[in-house]
Protein backbone atom coordinates (compact mmCIF):
# COMPACT_ATOMS: atom_id res chain seq x y z
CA UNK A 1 37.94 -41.36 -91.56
CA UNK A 2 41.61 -41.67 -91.88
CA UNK A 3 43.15 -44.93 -92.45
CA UNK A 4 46.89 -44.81 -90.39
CA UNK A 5 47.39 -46.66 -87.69
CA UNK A 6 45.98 -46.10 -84.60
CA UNK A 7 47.01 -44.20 -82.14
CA UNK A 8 47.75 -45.70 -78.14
CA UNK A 9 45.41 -44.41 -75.82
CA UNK A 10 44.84 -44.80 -71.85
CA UNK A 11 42.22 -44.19 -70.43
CA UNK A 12 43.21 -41.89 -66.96
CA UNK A 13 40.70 -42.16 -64.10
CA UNK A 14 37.66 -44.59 -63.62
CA UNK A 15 35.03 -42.03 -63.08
CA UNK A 16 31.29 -42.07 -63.92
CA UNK A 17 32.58 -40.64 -67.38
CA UNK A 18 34.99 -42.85 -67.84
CA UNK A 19 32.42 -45.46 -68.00
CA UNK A 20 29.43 -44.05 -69.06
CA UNK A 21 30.81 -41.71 -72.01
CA UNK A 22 34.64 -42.24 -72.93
CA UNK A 23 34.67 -46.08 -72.50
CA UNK A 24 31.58 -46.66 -75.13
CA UNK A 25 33.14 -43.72 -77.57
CA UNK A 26 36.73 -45.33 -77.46
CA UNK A 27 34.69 -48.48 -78.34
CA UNK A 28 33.87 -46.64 -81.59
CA UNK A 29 36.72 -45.13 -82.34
CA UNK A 30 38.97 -48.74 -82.20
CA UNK A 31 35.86 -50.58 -84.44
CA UNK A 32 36.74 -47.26 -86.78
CA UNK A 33 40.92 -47.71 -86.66
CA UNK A 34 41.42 -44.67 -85.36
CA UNK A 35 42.35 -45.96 -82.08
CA UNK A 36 43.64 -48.78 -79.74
CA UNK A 37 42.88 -48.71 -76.01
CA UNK A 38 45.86 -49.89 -74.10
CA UNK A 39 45.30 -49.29 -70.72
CA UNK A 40 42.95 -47.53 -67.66
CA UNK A 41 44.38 -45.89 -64.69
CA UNK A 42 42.78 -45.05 -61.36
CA UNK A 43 44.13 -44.32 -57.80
CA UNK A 44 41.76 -46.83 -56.38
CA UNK A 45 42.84 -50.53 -57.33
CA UNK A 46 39.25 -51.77 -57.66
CA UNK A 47 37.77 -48.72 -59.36
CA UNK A 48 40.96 -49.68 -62.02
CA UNK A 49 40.44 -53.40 -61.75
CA UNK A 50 36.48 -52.99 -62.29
CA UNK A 51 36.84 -50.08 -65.53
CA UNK A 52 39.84 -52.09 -66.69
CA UNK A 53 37.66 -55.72 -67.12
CA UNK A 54 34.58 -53.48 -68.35
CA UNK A 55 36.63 -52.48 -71.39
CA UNK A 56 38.72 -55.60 -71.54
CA UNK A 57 42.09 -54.04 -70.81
CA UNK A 58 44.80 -53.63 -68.49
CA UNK A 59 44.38 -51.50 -66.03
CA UNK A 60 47.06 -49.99 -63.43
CA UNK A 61 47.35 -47.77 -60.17
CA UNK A 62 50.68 -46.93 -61.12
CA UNK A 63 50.96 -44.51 -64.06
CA UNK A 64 54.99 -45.01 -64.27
CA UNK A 65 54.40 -48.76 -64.41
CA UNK A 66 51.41 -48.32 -67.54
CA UNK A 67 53.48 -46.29 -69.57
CA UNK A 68 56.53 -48.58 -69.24
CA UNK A 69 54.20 -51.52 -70.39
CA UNK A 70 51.68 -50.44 -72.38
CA UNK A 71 53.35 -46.97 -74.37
CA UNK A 72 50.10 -45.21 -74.33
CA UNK A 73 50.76 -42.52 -76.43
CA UNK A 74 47.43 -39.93 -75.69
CA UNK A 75 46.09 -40.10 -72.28
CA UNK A 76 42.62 -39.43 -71.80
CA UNK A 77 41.95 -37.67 -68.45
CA UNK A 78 38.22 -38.22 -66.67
CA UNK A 79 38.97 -38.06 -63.21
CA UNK A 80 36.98 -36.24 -60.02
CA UNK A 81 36.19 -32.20 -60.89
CA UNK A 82 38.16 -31.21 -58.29
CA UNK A 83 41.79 -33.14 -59.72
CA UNK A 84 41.37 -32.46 -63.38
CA UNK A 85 44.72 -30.39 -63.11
CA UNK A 86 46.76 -32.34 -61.49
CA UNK A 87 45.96 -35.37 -62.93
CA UNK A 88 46.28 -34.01 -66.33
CA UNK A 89 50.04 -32.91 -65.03
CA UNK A 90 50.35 -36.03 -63.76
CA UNK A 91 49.76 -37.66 -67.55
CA UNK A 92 51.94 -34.86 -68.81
CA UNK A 93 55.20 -35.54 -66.55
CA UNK A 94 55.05 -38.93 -67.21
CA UNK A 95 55.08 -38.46 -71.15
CA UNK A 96 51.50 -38.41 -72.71
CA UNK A 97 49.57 -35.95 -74.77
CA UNK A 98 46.73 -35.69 -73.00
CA UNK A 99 42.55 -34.66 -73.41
CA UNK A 100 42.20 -32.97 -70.32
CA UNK A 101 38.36 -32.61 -69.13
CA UNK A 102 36.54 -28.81 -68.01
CA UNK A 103 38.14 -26.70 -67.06
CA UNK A 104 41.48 -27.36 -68.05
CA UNK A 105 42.55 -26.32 -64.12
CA UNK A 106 40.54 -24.59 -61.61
CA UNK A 107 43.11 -21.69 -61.46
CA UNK A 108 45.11 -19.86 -64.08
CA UNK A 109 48.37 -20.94 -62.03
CA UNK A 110 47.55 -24.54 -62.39
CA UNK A 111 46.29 -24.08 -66.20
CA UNK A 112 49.67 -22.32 -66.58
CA UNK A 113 52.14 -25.34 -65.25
CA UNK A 114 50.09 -28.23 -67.51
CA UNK A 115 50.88 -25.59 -70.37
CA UNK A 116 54.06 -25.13 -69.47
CA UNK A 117 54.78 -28.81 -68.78
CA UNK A 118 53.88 -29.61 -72.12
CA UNK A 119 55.86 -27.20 -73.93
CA UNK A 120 59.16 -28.28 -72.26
CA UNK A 121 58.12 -31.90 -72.63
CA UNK A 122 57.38 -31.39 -76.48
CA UNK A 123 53.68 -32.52 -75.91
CA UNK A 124 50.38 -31.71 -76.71
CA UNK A 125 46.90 -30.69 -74.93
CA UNK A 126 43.22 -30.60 -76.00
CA UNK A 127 40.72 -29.80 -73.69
CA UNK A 128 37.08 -31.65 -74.08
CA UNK A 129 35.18 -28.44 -74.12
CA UNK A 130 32.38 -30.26 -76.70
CA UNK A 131 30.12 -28.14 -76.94
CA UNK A 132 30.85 -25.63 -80.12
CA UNK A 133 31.66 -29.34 -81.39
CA UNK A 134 27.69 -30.01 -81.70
CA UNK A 135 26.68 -30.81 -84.82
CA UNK A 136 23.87 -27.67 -84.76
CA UNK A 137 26.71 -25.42 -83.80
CA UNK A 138 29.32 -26.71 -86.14
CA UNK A 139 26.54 -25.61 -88.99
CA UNK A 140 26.16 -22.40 -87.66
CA UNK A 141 30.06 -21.98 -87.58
CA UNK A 142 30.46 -23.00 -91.40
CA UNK A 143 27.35 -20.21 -92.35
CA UNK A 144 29.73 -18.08 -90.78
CA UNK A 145 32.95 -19.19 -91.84
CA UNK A 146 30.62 -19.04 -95.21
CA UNK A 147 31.20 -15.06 -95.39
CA UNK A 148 27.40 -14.99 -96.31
CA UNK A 149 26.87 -13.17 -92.49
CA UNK A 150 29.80 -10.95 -92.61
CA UNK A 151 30.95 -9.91 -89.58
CA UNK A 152 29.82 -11.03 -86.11
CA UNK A 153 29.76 -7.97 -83.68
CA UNK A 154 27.80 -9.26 -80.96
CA UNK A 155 27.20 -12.84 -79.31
CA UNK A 156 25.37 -13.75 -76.64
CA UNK A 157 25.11 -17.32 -74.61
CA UNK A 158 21.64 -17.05 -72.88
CA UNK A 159 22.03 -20.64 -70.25
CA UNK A 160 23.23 -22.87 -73.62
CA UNK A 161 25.96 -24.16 -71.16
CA UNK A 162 27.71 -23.38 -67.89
CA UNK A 163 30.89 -21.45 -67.32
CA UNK A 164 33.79 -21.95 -69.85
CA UNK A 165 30.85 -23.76 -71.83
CA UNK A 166 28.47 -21.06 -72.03
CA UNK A 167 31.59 -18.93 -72.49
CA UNK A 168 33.21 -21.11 -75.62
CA UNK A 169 30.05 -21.18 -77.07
CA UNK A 170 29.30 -17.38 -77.16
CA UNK A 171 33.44 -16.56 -77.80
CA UNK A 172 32.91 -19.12 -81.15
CA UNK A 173 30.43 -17.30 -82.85
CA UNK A 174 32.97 -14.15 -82.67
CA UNK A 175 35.87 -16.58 -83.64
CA UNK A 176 38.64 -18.03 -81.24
CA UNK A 177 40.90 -15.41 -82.41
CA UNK A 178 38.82 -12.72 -81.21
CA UNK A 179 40.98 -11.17 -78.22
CA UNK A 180 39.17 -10.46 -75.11
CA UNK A 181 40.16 -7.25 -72.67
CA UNK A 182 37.76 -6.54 -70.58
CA UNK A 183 34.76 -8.12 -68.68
CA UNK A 184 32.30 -6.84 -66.15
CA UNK A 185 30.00 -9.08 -64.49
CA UNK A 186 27.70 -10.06 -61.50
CA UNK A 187 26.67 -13.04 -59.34
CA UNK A 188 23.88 -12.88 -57.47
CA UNK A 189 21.89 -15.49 -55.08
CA UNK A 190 18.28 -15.75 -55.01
CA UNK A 191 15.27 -18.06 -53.46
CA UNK A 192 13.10 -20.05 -55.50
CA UNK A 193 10.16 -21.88 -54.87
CA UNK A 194 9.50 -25.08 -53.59
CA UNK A 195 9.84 -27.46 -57.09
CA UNK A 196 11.19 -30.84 -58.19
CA UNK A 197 15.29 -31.34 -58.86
CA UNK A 198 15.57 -33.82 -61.85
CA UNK A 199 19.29 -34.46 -60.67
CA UNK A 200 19.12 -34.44 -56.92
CA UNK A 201 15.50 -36.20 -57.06
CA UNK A 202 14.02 -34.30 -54.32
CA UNK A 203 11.48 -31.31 -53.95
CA UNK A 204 11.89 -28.06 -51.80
CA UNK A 205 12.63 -24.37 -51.89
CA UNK A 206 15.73 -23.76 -53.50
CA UNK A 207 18.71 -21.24 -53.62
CA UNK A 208 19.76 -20.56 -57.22
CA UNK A 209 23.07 -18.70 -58.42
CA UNK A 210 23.20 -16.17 -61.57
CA UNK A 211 25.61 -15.04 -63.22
CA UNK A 212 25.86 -12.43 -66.04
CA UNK A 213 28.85 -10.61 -67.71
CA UNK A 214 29.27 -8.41 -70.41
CA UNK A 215 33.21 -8.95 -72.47
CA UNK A 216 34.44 -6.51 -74.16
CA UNK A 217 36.71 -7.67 -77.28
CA UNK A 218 39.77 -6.01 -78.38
CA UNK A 219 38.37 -4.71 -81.70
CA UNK A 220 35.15 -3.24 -79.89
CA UNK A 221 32.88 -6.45 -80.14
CA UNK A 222 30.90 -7.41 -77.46
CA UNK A 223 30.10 -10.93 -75.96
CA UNK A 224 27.35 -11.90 -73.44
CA UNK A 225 26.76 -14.81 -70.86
CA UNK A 226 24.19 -15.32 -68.59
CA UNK A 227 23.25 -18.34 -66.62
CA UNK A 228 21.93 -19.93 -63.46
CA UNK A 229 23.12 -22.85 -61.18
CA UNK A 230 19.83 -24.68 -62.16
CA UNK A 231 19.33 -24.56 -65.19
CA UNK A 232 20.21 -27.83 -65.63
CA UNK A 233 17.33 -29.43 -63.52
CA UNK A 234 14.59 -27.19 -62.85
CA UNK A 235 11.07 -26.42 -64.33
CA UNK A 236 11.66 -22.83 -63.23
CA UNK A 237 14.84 -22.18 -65.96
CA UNK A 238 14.00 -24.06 -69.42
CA UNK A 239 14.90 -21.15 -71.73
CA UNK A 240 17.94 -22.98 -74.03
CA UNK A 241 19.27 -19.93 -76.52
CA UNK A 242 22.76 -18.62 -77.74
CA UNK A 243 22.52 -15.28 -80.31
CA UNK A 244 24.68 -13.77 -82.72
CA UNK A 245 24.06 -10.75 -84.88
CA UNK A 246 26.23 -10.17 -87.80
CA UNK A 247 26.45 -7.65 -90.38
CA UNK A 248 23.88 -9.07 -92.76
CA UNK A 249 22.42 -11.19 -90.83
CA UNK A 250 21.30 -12.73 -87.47
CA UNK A 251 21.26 -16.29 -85.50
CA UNK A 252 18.89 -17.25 -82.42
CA UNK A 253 17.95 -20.39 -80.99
CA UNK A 254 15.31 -20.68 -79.36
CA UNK A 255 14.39 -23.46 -77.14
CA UNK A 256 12.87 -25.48 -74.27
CA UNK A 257 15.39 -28.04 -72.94
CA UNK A 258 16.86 -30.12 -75.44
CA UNK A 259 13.93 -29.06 -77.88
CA UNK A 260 15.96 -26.14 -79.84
CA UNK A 261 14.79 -24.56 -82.88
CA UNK A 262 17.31 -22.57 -85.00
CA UNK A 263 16.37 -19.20 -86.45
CA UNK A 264 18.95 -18.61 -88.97
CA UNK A 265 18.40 -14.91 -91.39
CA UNK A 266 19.66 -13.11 -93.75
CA UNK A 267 17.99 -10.32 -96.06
CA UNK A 268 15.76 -11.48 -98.76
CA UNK A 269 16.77 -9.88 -102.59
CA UNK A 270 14.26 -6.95 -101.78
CA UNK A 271 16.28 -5.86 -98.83
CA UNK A 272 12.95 -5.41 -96.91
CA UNK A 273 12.54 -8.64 -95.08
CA UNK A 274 14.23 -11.58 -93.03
CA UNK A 275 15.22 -14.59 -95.64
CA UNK A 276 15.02 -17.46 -93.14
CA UNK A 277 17.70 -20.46 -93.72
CA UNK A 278 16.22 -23.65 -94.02
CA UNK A 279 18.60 -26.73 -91.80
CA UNK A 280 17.99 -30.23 -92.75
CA UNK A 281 19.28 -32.86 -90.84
CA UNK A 282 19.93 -35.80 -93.37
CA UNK A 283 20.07 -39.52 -91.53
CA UNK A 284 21.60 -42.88 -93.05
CA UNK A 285 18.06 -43.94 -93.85
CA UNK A 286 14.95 -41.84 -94.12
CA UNK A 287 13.71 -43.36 -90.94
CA UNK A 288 16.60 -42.81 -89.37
CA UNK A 289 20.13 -44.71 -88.48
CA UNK A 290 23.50 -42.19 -88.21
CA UNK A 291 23.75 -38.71 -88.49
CA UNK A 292 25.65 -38.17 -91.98
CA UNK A 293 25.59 -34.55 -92.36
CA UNK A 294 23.48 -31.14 -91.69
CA UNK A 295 22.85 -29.00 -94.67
CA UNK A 296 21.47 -25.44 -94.28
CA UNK A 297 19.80 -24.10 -97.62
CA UNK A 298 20.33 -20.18 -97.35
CA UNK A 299 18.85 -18.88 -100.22
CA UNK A 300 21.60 -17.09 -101.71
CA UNK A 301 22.17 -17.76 -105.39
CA UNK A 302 26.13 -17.24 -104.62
CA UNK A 303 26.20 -20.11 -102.11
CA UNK A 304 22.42 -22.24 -102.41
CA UNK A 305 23.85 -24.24 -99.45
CA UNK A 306 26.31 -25.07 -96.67
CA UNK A 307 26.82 -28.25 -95.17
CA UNK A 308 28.69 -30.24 -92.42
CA UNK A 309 29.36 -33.63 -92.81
CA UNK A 310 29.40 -35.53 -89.26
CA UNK A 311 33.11 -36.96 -89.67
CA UNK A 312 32.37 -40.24 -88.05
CA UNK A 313 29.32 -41.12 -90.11
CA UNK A 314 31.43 -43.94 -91.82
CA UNK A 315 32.20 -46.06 -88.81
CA UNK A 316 28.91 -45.46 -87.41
CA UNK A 317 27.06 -46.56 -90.43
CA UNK A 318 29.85 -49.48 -90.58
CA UNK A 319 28.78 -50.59 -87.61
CA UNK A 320 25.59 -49.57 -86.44
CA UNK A 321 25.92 -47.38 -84.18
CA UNK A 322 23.83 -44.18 -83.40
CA UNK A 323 25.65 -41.51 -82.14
CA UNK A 324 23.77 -38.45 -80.34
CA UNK A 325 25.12 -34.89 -80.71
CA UNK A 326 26.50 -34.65 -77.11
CA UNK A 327 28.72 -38.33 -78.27
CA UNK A 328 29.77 -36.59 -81.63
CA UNK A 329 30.63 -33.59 -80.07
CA UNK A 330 33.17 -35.46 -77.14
CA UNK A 331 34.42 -37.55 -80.06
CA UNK A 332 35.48 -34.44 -82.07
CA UNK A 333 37.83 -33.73 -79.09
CA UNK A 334 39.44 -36.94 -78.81
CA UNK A 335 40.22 -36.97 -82.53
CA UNK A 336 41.11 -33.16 -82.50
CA UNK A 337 44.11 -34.88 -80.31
CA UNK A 338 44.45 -38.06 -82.10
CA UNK A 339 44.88 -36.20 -85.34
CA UNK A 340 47.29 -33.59 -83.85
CA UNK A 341 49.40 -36.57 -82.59
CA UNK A 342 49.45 -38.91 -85.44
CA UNK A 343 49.99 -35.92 -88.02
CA UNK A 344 52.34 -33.53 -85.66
CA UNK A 345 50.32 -30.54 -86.19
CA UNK A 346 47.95 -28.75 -83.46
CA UNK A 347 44.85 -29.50 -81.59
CA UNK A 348 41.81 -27.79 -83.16
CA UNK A 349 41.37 -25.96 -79.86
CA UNK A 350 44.10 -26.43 -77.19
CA UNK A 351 44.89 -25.56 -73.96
CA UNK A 352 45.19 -21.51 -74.59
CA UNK A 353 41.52 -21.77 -75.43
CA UNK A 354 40.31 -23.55 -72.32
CA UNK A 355 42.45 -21.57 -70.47
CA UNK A 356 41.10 -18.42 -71.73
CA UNK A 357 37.30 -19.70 -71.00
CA UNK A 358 38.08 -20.27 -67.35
CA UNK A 359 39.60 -17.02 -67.23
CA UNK A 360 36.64 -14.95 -68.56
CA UNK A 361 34.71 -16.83 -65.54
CA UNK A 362 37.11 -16.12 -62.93
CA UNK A 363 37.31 -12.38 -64.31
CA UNK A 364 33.53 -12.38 -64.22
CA UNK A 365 33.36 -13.37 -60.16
CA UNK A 366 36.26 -10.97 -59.00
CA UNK A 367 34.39 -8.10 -61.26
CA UNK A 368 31.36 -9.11 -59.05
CA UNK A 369 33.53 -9.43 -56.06
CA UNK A 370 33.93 -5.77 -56.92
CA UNK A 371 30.63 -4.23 -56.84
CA UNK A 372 30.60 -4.78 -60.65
CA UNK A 373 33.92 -2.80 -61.29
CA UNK A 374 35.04 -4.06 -64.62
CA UNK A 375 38.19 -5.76 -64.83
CA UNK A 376 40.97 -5.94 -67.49
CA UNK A 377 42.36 -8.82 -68.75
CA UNK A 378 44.85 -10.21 -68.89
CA UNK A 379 44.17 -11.26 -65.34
CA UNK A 380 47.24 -11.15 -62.81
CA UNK A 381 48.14 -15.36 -62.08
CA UNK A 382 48.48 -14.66 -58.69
């Protein structure tokens, strides 16, 4: 961890999140220097009043008012699905870089004025799309940064995440750069039995929603995302897996709920069979305490090993706190910000990049509005 001073943050909305996830990560972040917490905001005066003395700080209903008292300089945005884009405008046209939550806007024209907004303004976006920020995936993306693979030419996102999740996830694996021009898709409804929803808590017959695409990349790589509406609570949809298959090599996981195995190959020195990586997951104590890094042994006398170090493993360790992957993923976004403010340079993934993941969802629906008619992108704002 860096040792500047910190950088002003307020905290924009007093939802669920806001107290559940970002309040208890800022916590972490100001014990580790990296930031101060200077103020919550919320529409509702006793939604602000109530986040504001859970965190000790001030808290305000009028954003004007905050930012002439406290000088926030990052805002972090956690407000209702629905008004993620216009609050995150709302932080922008009043003068903070901002962490806006998913999707950065539910249309391309709103994505397009916070982007625009922050350009004139001089100001900066990240989006907390966490979850290529996972410790098992940030592994998988140094193997591949690694050279060792060679060249990804086809990924696949098989219900890892939702929308622009499931759709970052798969596009990382193929790098960010990787342009995309065309995707075909289709949305379907079907009936399911009567079973148990974990999140609703109640039992009955059930309607789920699929969706598939196929993307087409501008060099001729492909991408693939499938999910369905329930994956996240039902006994019927447990299969957990994103894919990649490379040039020499090949990634799966494989995995029931939150229980994922990684099958990581490459050729063994005979050229007839799979060489299987080996990940170790190495803990502040062997019987447990912080994450401190992930090291994947590959078998390749060139490069015996690749490893990520979790970039928060000092403060935790400092101060005894036990971070899960989820928490070190959303923490990588807030310091992807933090960093690009305090050192003037970019966020790691921005606002073109969560715009681009809603866009390959949108482009998905209107191809299945379509009958399946594959549509080109860019797509048309209007």
């Amino acid at each position: 961890m860096v040792s500047k001073s910190p950088v002003r943050v307020a905290l924009i909305g007093a939802s669920n999140r806001s107290k559940k996830v970002y309040g208890p990560l800022l916590k972490g972040l100001i014990l580790a220097g990296e930031v101060e917490l200077v103020a919550v905001w919320s529409r509702n005066e006793s939604s602000a009043q109530e986040l504001g003395k859970m965190l000790a700080t001030p808290w305000y209903t009028d954003m004007a008012r905050l930012v002439q008292e406290t000088a926030p300089q990052v805002g972090i945005v956690s407000v209702a699905y629905a008004a993620n884009g216009q609050a995150g405008l709302m932080a922008l046209e009043h003068g903070l870089n901002v962490v806006v939550e998913t999707p950065i806007a539910h249309s391309l024209k709103e994505a397009d004025a916070l982007i625009r907004t922050a350009q004139e303004r001089n100001l900066k976006i990240e989006v907390a799309e966490q979850f290529h920020r996972r410790p098992l995936e940030q592994i998988k993306l140094r193997l591949l940064e690694s050279g060792l693979f060679g060249k990804v030419y086809s990924s696949f996102n098989d219900f890892a995440g939702h929308g622009y999740h499931g759709v970052s996830v798969m596009r990382s694996y193929l790098g960010f750069d990787a342009v995309p021009v065309k995707v075909q898709g289709a949305v379907r409804e079907y009936g399911l039995a009567a079973h148990w929803s974990r999140l609703a808590n109640t039992t009955g017959p059930r309607t789920e929603t699929q969706e598939h695409a196929t993307i087409e990349f501008e060099d001729g790589r492909l991408g693939f995302y499938h999910w369905t509406n329930v994956a996240y609570d039902s006994a019927l949809r447990w299969w957990r897996s994103s894919r990649f298959l490379a040039e020499k090599g090949m990634g799966i996981t494989v995995g029931v709920g939150l229980e994922v195995k990684e099958e990581l190959a490459l050729l063994d020195p005979s050229g007839e069979a799979p060489q299987f990586i080996t990940l170790e997951r190495r803990w502040e104590r062997n019987d447990g305490g912080a994450l401190q890094c992930l090291v994947a042994y590959t078998g390749d006398p060139q490069q015996p090993s690749v490893r990520w170090d979790n970039p928060f493993f000092a403060a935790l360790k400092s101060h005894g706190m036990q971070w899960n992957d989820d928490e070190i993923g959303i923490a990588g976004c807030i310091m992807s910000l933090v960093t690009a403010v305090r050192d003037n340079t970019e966020p790691s993934y921005g606002a073109a990049q969560g715009r681009l993941d809603q866009e390959i969802v949108l482009a998905m629906r209107e191809s299945s509005r379509l009958g399946g008619h594959p549509v080109v992108l860019p797509l048309p704002v209007e």
